[in-house]
Protein backbone atom coordinates (compact mmCIF):
# COMPACT_ATOMS: atom_id res chain seq x y z
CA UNK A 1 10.06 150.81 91.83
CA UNK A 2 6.09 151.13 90.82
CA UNK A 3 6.20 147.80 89.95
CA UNK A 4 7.60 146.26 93.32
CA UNK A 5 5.41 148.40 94.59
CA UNK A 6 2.16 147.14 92.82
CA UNK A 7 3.23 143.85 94.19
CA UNK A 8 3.40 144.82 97.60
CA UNK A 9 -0.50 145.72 97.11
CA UNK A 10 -1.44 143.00 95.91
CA UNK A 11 0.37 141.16 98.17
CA UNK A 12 -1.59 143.05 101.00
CA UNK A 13 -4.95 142.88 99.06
CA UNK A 14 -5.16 139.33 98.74
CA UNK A 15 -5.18 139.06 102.31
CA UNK A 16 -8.74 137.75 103.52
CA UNK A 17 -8.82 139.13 106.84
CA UNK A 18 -6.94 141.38 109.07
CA UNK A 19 -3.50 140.62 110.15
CA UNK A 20 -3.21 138.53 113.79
CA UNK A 21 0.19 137.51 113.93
CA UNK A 22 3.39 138.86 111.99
CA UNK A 23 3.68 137.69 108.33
CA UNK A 24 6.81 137.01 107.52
CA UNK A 25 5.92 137.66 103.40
CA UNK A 26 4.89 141.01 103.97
CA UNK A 27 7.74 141.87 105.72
CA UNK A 28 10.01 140.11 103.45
CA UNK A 29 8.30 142.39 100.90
CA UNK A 30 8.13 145.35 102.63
CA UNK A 31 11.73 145.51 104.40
CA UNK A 32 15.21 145.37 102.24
CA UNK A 33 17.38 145.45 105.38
CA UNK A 34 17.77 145.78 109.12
CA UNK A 35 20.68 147.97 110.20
CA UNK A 36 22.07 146.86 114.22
CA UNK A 37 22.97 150.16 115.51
CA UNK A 38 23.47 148.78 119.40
CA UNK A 39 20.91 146.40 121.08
CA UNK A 40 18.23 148.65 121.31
CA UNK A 41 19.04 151.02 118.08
CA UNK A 42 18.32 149.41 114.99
CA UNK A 43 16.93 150.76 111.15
CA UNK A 44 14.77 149.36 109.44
CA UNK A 45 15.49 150.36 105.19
CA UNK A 46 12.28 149.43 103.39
CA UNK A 47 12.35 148.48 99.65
CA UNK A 48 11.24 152.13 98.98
CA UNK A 49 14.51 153.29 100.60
CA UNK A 50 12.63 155.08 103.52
CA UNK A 51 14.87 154.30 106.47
CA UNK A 52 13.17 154.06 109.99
CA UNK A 53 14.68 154.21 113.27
CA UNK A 54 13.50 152.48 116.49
CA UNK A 55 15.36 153.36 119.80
CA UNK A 56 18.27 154.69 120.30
CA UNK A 57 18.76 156.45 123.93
């Protein structure tokens, strides 16, 4: 785990400037899986196992 997370820093740190658009390596990175509740409900599980849910009712 510390080690997948030192390379999500450094990942992030090598970046030169500030993100503009998405980044589809940092979310590859960051996010292990997307769970499709209903259209609008979905979880996201990051690599760390935190799970966070967007929408819903």
């Amino acid at each position: 785990m510390k080690q997948r997370f030192d390379e999500i820093l450094e990942t992030l740190n090598n970046r030169d400037s500030l993100l503009e658009e998405f980044d589809d390596e940092i979310f590859n990175a960051l996010v292990e899986k997307i769970e499709i509740l209903t259209p609008t409900h979905f979880v996201f599980e990051l690599m760390s196992g935190l799970r966070v849910e967007e929408g819903g009712e």
